[in-house]
N, C-alpha and C. Protein backbone atom coordinates (compact mmCIF):
# COMPACT_ATOMS: atom_id res chain seq x y z
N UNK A 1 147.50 -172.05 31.93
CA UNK A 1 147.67 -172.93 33.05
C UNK A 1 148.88 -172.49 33.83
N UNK A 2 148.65 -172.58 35.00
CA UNK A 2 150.24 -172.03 36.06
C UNK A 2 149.75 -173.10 36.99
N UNK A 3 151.00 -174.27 36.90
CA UNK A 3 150.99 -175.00 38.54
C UNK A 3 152.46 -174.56 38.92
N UNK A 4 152.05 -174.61 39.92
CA UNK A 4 153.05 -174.32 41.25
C UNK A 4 153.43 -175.51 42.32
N UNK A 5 154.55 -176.29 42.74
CA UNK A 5 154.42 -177.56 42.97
C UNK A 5 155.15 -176.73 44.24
N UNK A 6 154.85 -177.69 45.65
CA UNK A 6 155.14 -177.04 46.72
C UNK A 6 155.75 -178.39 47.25
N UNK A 7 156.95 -179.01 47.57
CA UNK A 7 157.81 -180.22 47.42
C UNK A 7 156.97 -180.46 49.12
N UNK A 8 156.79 -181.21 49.77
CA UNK A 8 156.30 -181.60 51.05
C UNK A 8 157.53 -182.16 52.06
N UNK A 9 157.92 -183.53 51.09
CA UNK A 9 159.22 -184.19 51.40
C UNK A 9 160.01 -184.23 50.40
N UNK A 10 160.89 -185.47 50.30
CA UNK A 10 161.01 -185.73 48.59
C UNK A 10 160.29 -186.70 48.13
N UNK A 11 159.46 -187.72 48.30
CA UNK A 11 159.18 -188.41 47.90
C UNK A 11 157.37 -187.52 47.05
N UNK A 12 157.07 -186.80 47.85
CA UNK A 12 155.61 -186.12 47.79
C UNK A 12 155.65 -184.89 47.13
N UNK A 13 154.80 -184.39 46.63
CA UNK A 13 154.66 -183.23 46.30
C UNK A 13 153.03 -182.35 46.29
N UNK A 14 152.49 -181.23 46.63
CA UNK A 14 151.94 -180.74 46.43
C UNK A 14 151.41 -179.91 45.26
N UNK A 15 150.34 -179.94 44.37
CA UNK A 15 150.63 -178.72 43.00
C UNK A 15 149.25 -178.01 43.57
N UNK A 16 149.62 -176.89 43.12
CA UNK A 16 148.14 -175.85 42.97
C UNK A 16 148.28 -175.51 41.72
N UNK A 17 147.10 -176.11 40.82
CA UNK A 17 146.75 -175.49 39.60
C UNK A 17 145.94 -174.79 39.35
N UNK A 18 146.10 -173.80 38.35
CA UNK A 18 145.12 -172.88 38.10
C UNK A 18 144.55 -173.03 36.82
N UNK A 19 143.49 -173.06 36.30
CA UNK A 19 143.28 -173.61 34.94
C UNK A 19 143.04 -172.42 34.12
N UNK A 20 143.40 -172.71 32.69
CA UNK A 20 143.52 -172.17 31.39
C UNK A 20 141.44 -171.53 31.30
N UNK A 21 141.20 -170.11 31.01
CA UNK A 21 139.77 -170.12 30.50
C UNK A 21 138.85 -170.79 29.53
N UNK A 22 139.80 -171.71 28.74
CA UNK A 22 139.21 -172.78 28.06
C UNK A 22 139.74 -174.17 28.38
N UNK A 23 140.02 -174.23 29.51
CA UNK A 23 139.82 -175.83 30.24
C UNK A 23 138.68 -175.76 31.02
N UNK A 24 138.25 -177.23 30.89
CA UNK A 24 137.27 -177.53 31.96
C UNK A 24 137.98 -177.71 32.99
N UNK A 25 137.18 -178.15 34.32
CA UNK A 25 137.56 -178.84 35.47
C UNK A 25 138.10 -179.84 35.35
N UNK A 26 137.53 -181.10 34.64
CA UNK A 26 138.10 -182.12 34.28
C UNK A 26 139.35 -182.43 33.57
N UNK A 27 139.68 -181.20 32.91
CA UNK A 27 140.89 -180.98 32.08
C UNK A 27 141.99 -180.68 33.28
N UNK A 28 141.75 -179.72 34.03
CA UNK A 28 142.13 -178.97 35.06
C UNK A 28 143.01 -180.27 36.19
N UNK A 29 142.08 -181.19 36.77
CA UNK A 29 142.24 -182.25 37.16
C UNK A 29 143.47 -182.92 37.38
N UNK A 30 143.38 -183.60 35.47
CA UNK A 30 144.04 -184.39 34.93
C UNK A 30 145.29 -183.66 34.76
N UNK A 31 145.28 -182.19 34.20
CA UNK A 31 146.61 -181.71 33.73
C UNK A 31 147.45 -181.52 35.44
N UNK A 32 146.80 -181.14 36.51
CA UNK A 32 147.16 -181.20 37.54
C UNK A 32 147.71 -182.05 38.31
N UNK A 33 147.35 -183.48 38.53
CA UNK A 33 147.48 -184.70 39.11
C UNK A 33 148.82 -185.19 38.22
N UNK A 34 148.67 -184.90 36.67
CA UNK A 34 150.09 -185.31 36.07
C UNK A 34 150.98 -184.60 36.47
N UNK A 35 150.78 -183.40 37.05
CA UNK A 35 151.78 -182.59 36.99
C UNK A 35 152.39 -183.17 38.70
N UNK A 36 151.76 -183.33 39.51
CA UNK A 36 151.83 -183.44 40.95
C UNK A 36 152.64 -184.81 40.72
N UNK A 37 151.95 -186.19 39.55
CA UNK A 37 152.74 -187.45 40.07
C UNK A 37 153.88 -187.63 38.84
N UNK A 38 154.42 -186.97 38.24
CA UNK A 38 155.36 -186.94 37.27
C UNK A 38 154.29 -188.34 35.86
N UNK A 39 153.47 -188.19 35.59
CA UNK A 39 152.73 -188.87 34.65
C UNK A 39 152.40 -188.42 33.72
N UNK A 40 151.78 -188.97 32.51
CA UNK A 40 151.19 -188.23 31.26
C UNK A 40 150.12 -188.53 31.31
N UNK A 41 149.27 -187.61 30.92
CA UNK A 41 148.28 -187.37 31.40
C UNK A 41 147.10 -188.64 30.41
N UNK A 42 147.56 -188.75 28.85
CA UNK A 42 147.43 -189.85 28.20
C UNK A 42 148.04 -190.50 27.85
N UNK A 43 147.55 -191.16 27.05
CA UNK A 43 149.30 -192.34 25.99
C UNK A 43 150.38 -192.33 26.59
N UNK A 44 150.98 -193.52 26.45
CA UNK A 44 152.54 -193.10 26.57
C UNK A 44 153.64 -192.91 25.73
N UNK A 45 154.50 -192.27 25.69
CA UNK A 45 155.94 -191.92 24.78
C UNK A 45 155.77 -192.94 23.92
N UNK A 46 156.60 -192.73 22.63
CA UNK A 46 156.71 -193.92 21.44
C UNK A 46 157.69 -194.98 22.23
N UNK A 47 158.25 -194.44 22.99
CA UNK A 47 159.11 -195.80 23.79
C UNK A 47 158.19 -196.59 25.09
N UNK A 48 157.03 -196.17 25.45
CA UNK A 48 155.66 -196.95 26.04
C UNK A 48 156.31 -197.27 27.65
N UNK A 49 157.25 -196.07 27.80
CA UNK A 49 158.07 -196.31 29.29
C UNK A 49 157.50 -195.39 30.14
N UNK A 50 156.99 -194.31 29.69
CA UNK A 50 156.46 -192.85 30.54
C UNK A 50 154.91 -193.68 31.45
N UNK A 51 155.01 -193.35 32.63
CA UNK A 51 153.39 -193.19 33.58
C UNK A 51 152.91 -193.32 33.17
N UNK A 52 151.39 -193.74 32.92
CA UNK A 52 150.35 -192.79 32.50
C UNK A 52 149.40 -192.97 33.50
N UNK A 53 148.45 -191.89 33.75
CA UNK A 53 147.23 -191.34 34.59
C UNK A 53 146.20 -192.82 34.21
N UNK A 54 145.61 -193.21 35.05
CA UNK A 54 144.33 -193.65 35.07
C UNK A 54 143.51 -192.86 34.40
N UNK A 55 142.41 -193.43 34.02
CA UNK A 55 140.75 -192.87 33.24
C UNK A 55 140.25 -191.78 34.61
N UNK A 56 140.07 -190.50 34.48
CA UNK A 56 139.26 -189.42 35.76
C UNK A 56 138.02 -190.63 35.99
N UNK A 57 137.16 -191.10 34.95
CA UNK A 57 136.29 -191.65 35.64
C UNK A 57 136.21 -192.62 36.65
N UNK A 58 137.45 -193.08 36.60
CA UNK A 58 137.35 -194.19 37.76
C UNK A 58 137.42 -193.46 39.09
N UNK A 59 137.65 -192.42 39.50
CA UNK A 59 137.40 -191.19 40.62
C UNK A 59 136.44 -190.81 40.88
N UNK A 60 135.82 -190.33 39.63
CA UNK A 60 134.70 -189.45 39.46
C UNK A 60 134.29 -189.06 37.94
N UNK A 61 132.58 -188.73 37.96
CA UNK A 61 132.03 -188.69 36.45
C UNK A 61 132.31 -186.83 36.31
N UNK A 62 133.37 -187.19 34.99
CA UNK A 62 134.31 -186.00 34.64
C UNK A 62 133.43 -185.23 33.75
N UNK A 63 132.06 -184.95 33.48
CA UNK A 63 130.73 -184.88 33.16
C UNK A 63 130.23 -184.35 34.06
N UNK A 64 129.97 -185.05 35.37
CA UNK A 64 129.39 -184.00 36.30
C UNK A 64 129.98 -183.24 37.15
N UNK A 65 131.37 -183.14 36.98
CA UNK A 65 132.14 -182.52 37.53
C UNK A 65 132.04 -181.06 36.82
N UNK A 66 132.34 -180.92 35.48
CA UNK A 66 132.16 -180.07 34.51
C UNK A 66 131.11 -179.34 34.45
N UNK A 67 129.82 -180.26 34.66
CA UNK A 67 128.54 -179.27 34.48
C UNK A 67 128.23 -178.81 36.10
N UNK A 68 128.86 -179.40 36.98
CA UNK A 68 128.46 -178.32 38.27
C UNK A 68 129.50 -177.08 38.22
N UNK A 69 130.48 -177.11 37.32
CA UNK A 69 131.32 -175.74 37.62
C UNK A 69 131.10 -175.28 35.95
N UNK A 70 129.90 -175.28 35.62
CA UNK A 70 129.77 -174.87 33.97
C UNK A 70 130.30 -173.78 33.58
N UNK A 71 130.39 -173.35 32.65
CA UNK A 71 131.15 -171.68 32.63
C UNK A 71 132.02 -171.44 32.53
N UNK A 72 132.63 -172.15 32.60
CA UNK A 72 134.56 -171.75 32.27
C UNK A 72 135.20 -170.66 33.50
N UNK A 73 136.49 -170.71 33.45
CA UNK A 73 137.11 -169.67 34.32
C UNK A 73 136.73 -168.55 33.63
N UNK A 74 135.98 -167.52 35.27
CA UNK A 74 135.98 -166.40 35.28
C UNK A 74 136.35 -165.45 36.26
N UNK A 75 136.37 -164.33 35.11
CA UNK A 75 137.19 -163.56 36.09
C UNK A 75 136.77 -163.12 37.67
N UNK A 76 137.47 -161.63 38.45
CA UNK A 76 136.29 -161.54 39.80
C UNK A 76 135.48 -161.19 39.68
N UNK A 77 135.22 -159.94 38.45
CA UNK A 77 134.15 -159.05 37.91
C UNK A 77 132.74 -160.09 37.55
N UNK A 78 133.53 -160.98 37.09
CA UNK A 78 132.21 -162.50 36.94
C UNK A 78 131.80 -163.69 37.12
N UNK A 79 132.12 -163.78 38.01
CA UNK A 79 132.24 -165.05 39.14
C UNK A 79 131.45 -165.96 38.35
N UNK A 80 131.18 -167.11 38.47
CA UNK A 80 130.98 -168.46 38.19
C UNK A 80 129.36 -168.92 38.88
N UNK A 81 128.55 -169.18 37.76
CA UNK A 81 127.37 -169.63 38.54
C UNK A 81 127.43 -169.99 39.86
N UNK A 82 128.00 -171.55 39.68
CA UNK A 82 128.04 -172.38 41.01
C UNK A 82 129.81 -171.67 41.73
N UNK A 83 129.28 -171.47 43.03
CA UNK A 83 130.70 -171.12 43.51
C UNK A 83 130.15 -173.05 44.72
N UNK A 84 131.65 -173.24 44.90
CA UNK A 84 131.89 -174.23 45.84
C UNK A 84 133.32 -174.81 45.51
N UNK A 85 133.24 -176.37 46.18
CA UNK A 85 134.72 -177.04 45.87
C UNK A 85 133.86 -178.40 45.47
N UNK A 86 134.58 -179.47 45.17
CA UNK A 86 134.62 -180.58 45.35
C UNK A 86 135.90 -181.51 45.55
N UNK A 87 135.72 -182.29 46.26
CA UNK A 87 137.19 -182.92 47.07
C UNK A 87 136.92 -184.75 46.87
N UNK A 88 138.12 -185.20 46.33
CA UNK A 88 137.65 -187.14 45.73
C UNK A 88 139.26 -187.22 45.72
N UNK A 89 139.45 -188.58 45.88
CA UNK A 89 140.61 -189.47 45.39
C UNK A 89 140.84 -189.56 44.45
N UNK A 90 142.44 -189.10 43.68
CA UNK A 90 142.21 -189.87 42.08
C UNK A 90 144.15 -190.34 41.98
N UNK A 91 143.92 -191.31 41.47
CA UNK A 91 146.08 -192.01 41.38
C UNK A 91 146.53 -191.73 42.69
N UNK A 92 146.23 -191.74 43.93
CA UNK A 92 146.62 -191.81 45.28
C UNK A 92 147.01 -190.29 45.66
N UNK A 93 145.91 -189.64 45.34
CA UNK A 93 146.23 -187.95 45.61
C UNK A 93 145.12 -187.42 46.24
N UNK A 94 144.68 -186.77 46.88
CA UNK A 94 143.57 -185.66 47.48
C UNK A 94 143.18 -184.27 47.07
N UNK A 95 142.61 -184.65 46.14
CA UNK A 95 142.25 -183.38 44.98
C UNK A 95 141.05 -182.36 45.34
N UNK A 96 141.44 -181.35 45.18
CA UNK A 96 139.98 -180.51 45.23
C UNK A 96 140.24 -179.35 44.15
N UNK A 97 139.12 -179.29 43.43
CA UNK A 97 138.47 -178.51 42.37
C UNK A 97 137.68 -177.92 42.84
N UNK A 98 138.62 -176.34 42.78
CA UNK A 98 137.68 -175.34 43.19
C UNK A 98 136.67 -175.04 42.28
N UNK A 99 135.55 -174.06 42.47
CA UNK A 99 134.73 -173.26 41.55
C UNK A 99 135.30 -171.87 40.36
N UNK A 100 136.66 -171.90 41.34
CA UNK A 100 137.18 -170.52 40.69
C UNK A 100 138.22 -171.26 39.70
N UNK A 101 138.03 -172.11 39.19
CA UNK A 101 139.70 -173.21 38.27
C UNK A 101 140.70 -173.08 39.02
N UNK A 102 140.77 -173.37 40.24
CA UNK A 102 142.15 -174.00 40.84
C UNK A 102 141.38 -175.12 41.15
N UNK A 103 142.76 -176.08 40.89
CA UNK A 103 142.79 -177.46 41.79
C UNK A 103 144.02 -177.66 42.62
N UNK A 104 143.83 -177.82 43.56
CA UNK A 104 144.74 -178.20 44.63
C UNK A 104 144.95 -180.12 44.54
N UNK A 105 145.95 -180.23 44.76
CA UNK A 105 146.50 -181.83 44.52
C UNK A 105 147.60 -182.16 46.03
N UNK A 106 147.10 -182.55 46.79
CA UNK A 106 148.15 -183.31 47.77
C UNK A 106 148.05 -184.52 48.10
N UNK A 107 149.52 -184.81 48.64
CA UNK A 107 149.05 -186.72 48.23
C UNK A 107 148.42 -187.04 49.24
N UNK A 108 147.91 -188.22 49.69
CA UNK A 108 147.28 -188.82 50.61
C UNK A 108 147.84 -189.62 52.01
């Protein structure tokens, strides 16, 4: 995984993530959006003070997100069945999940 956070103001931030060959999209997402709103991505700390992310499904079914970009990250030599994007709301951000495992995260 490599995100790259691109500061906008201070209050905002931008991340471009690139996902791990054994993350899904949905993984991709979530590890992204935490990374963009300073959150955990599940649970919180044993002290129950840290963020935490909303459920992906309340955005979107993190299921069919996965099986339209099936396949895992590949390389250029082997591109990805489905090439496209998909673009949804998720924790007050403007996400798009590419076909190639980047997700782009800017806020709204």
């Amino acid at each position: 995984m490599v995100a790259s956070r691109q500061p906008t103001d201070a209050h905002t931030k931008s991340v471009t993530y690139r996902a791990d060959p054994d993350e899904t999209p949905s993984e991709a997402v979530v590890a992204a959006v935490a990374s963009a709103s300073d959150c955990r991505p599940t649970a919180a700390g044993a002290d129950g003070t840290a963020r935490v992310l909303p459920p992906l499904y309340d955005a979107i079914d993190p299921d069919a997100l996965d099986a339209l970009f099936a396949g895992g990250v590949r390389s250029p030599d082997r591109p990805r069945a489905t090439a496209g994007k998909v673009e949804f709301v998720y924790h007050g951000h403007r996400v798009t999940a590419h076909s190639d495992g980047s997700v782009v995260v800017e806020p709204r």
